[in-house]
N, C-alpha and C. Protein backbone atom coordinates (compact mmCIF):
# COMPACT_ATOMS: atom_id res chain seq x y z
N UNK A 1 -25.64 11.09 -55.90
CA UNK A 1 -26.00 12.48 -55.82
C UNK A 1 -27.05 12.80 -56.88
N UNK A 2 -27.81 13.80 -56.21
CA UNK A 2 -28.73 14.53 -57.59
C UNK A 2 -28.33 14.82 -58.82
N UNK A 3 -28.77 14.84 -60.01
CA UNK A 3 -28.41 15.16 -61.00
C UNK A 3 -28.46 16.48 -60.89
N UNK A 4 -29.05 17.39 -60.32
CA UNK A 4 -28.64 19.00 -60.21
C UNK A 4 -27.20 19.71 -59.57
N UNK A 5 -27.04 18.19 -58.65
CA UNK A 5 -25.97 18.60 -58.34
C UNK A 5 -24.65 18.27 -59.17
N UNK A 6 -24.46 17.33 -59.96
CA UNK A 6 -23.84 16.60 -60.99
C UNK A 6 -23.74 17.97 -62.00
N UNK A 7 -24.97 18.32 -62.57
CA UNK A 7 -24.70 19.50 -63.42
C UNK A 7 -24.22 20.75 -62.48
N UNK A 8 -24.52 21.05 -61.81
CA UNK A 8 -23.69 22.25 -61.22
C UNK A 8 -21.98 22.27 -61.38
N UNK A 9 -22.03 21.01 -60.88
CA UNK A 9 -20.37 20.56 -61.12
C UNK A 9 -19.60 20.29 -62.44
N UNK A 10 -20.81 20.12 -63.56
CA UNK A 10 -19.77 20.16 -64.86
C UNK A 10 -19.65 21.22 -65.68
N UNK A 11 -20.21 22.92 -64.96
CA UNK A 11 -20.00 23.60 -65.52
C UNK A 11 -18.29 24.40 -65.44
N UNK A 12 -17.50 23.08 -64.38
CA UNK A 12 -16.26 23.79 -64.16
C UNK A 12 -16.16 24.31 -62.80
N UNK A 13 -15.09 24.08 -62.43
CA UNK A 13 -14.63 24.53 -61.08
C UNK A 13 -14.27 25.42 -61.29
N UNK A 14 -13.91 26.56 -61.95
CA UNK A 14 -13.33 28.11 -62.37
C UNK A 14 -14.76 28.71 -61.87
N UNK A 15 -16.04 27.90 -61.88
CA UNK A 15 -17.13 28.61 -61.69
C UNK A 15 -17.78 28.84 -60.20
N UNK A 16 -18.41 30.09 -59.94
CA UNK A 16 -18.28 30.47 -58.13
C UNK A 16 -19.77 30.00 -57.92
N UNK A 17 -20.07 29.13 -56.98
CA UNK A 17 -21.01 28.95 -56.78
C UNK A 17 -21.85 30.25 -55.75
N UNK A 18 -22.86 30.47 -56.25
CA UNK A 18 -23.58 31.56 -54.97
C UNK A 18 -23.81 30.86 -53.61
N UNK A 19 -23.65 31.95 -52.63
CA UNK A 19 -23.63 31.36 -51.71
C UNK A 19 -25.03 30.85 -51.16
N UNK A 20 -26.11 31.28 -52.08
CA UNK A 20 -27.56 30.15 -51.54
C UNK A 20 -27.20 29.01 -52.23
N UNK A 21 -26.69 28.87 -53.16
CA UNK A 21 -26.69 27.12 -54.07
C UNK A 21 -25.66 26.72 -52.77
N UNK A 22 -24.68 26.91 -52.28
CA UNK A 22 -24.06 26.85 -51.05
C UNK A 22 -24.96 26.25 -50.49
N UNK A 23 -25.23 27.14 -49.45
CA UNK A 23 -26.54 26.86 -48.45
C UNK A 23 -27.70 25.61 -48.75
N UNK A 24 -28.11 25.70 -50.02
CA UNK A 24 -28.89 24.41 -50.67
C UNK A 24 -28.49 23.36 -50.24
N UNK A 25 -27.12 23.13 -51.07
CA UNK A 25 -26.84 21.88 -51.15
C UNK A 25 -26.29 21.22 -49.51
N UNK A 26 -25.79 22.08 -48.95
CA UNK A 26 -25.30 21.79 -47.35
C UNK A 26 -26.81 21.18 -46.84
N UNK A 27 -27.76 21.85 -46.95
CA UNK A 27 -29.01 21.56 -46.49
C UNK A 27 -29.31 20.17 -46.96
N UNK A 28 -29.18 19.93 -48.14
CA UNK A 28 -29.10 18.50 -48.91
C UNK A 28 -29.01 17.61 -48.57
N UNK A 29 -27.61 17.74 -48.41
CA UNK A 29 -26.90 16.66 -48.77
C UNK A 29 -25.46 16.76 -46.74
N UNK A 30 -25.32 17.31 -46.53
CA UNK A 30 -24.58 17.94 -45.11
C UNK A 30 -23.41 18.92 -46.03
N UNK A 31 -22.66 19.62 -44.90
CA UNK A 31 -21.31 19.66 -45.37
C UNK A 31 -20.66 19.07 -46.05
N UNK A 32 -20.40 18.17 -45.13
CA UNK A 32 -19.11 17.45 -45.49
C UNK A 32 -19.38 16.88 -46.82
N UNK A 33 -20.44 16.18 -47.35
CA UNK A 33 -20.90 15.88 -48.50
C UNK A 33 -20.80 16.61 -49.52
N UNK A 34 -21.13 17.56 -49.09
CA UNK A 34 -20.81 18.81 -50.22
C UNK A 34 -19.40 18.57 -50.39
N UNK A 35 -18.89 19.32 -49.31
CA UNK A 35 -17.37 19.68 -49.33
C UNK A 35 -16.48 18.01 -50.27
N UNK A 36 -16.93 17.03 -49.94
CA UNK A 36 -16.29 15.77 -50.67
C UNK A 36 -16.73 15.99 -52.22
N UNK A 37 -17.78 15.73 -52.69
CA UNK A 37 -18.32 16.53 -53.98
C UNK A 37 -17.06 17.43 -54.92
N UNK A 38 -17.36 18.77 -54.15
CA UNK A 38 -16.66 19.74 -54.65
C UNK A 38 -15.20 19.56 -54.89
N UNK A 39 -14.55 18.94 -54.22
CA UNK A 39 -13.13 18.48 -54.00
C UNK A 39 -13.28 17.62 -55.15
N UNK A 40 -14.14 16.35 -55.45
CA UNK A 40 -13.80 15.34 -56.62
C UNK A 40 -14.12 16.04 -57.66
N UNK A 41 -14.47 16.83 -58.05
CA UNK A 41 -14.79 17.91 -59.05
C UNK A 41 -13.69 18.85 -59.49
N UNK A 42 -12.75 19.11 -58.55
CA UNK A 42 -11.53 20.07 -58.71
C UNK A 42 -11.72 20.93 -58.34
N UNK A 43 -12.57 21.29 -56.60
CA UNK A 43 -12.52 22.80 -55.93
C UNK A 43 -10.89 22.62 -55.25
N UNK A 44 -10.85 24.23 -55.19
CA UNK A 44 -9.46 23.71 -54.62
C UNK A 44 -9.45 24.58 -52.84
N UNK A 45 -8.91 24.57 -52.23
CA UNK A 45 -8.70 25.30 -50.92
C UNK A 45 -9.65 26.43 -50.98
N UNK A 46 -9.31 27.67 -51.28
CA UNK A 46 -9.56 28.71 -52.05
C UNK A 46 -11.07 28.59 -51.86
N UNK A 47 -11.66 27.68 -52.71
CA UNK A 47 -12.98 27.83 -53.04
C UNK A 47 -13.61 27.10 -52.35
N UNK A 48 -13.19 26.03 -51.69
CA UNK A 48 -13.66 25.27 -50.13
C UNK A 48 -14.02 26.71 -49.37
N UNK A 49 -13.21 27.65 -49.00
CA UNK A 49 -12.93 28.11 -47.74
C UNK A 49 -14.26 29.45 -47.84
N UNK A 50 -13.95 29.76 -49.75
CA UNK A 50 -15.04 31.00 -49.88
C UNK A 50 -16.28 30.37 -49.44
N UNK A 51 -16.66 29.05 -49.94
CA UNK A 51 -17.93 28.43 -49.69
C UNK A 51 -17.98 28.34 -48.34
N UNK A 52 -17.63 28.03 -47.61
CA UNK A 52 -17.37 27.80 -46.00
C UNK A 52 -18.35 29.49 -45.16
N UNK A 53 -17.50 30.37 -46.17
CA UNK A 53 -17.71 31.99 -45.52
C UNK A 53 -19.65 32.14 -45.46
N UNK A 54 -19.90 31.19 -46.50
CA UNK A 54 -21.57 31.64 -46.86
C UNK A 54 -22.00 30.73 -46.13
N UNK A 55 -22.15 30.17 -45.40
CA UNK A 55 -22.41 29.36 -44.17
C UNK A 55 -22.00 29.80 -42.48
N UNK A 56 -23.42 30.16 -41.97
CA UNK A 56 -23.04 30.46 -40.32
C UNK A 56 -23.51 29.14 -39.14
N UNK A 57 -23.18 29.23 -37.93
CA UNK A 57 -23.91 27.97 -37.37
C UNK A 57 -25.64 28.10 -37.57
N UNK A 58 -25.82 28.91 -37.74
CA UNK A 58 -27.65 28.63 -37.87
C UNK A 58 -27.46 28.11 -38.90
N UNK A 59 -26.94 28.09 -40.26
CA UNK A 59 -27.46 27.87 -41.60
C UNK A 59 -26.99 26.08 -41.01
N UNK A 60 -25.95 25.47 -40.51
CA UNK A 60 -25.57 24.25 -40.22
C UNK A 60 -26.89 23.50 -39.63
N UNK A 61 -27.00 24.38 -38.04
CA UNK A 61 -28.36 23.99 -37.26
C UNK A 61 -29.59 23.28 -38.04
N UNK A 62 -30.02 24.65 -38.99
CA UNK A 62 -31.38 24.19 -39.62
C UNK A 62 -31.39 23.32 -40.19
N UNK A 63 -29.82 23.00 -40.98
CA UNK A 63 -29.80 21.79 -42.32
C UNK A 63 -29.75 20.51 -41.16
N UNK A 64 -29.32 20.90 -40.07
CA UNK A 64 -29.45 19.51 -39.74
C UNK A 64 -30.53 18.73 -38.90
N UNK A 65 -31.30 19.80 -38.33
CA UNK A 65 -32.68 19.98 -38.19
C UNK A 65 -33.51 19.12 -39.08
N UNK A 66 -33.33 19.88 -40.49
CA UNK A 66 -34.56 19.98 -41.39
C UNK A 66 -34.14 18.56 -41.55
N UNK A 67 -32.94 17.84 -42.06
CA UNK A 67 -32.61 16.28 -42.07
C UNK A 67 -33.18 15.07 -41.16
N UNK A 68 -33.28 15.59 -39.35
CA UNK A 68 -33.84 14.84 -38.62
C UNK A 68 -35.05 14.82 -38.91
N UNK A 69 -35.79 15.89 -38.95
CA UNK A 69 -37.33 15.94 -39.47
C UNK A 69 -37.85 15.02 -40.36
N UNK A 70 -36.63 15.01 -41.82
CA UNK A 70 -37.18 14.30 -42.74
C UNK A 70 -37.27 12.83 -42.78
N UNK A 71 -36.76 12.40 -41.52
CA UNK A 71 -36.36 10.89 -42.28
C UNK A 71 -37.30 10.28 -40.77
């Protein structure tokens, strides 16, 4: 993983990510990547599910779009 994303994560899981750093990193890296991330870090349910809320199927679509594009 990125080192931006590494530091995002050692400022503590007590900490709420906005829901564009959300959106970013889904775009990134996918979901599920994220979502594995956040979990080895110590998100717990709770904060899976808030992160989940800042994500619609377009925001999924484009990230996975913009992924086929890139490679």
């Amino acid at each position: 993983m990125g080192s931006e994303l590494q530091a995002a994560g050692e400022s503590g899981a007590e900490t709420r990510m906005s829901c564009s750093d959300v959106r970013y990193y889904v775009e990134k890296y996918t979901a599920e990547v994220a979502e594995m991330y956040a979990r080895s870090r110590g998100a717990t349910d709770a904060q899976i599910n808030r992160a989940r809320r800042c994500l619609t199927p377009a925001h999924v679509r484009r990230a996975e779009r913009w992924r086929t594009s890139a490679e």
